[in-house]
C-alpha atoms as a PDB file:
ATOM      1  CA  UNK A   1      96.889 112.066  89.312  1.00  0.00           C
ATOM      2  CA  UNK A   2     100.046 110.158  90.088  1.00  0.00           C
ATOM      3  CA  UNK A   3     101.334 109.225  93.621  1.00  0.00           C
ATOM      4  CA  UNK A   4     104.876 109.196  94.897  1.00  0.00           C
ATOM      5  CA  UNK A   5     105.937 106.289  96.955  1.00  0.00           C
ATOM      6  CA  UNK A   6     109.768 105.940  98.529  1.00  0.00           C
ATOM      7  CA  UNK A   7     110.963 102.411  99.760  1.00  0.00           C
ATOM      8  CA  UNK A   8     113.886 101.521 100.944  1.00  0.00           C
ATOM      9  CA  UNK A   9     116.135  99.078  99.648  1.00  0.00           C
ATOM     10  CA  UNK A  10     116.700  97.470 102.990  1.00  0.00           C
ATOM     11  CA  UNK A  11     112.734  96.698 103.500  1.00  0.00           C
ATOM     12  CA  UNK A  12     112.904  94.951  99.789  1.00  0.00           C
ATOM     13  CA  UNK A  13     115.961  93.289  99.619  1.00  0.00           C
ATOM     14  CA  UNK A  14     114.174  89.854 101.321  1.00  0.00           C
ATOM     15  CA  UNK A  15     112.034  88.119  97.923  1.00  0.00           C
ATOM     16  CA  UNK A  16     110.017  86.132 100.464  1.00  0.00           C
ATOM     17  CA  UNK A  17     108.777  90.038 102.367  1.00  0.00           C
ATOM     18  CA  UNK A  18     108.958  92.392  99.263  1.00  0.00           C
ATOM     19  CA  UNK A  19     105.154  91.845  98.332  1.00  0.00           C
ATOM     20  CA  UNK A  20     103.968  91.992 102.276  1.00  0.00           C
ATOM     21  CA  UNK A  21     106.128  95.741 102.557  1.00  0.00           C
ATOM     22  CA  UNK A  22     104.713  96.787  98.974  1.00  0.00           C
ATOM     23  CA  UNK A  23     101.091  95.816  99.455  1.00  0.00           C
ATOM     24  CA  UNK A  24     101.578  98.490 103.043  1.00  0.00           C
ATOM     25  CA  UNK A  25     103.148 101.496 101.215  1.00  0.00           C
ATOM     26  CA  UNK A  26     100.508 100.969  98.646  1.00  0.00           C
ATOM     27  CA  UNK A  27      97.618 100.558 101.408  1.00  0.00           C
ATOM     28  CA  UNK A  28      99.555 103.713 103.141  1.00  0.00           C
ATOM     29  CA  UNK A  29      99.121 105.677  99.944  1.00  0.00           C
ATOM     30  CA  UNK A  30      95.160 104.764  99.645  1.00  0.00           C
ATOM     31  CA  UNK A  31      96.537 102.551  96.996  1.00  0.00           C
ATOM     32  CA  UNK A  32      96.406  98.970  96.019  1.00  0.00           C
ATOM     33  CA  UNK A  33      98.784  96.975  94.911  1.00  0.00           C
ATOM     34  CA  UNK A  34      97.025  94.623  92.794  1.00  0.00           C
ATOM     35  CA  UNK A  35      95.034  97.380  91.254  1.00  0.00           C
ATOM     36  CA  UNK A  36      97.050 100.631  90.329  1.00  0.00           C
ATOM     37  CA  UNK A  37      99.533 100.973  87.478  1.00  0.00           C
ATOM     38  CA  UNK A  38     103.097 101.450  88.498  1.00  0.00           C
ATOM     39  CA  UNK A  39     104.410 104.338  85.831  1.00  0.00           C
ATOM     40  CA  UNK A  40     107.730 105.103  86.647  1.00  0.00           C
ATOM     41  CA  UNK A  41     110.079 103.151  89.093  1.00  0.00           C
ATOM     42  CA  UNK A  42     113.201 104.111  89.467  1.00  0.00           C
ATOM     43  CA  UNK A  43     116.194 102.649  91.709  1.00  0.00           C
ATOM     44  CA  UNK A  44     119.039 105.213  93.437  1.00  0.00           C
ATOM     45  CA  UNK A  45     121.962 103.209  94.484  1.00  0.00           C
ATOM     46  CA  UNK A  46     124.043 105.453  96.193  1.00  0.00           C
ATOM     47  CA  UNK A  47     121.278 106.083  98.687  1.00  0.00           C
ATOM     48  CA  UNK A  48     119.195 103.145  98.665  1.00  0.00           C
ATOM     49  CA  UNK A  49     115.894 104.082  98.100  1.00  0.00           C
ATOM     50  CA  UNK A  50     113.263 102.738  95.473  1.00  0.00           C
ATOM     51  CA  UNK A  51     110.848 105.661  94.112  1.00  0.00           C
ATOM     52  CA  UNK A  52     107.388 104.748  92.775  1.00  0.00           C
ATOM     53  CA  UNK A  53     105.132 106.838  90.737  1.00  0.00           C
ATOM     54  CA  UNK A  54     101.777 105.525  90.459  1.00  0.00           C
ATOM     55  CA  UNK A  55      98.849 106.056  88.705  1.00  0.00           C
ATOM     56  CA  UNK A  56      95.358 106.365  91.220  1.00  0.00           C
ATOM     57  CA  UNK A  57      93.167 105.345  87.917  1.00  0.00           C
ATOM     58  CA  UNK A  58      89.750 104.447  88.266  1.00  0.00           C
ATOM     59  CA  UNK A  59      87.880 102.086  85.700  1.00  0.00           C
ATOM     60  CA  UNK A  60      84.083 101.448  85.398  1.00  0.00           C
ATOM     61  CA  UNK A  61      82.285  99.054  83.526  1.00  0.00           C
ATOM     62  CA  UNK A  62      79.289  99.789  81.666  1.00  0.00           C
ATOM     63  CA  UNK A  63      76.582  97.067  82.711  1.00  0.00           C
ATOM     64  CA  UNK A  64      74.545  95.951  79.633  1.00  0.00           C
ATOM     65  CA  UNK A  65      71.411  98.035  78.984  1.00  0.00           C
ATOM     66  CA  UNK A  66      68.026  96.674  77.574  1.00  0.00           C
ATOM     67  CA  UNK A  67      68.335  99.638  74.714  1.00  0.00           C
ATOM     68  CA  UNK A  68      71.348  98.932  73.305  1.00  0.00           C
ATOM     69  CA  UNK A  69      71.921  96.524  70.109  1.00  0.00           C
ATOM     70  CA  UNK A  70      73.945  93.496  69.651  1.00  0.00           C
ATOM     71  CA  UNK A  71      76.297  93.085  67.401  1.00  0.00           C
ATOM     72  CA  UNK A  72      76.068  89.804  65.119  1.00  0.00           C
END
């Protein structure tokens, strides 16, 4: 299930702030910035808005079990 996130260019435009106002529209979203896959981002001039679709994918690891063999 992908999430929808709108920034505006304005709140962006400063390199040294970008990843500050990211990392809160992610953490707004139940999102982190660090962690989720950005699918589509798209940039609309004429208005001045940044849209976001990301991806709220969850990854587990399988711990090693006594049972299983090793490969050699």
């Amino acid at each position: 299930m992908s999430k929808e996130i709108i920034i505006e260019h304005s709140a962006i435009r400063n390199s040294q702030t970008i990843t500050k106002v990211m990392e809160e529209k992610f953490k707004e979203k139940g999102l982190d910035l660090h962690k989720n896959e950005v699918k589509v981002l798209e940039d609309d001039h004429r208005k001045g808005k940044r849209k976001l679709e990301v991806v709220n994918t969850k990854y587990f690891s399988v711990p090693r079990i006594p049972w299983h063999k090793e490969k050699k």
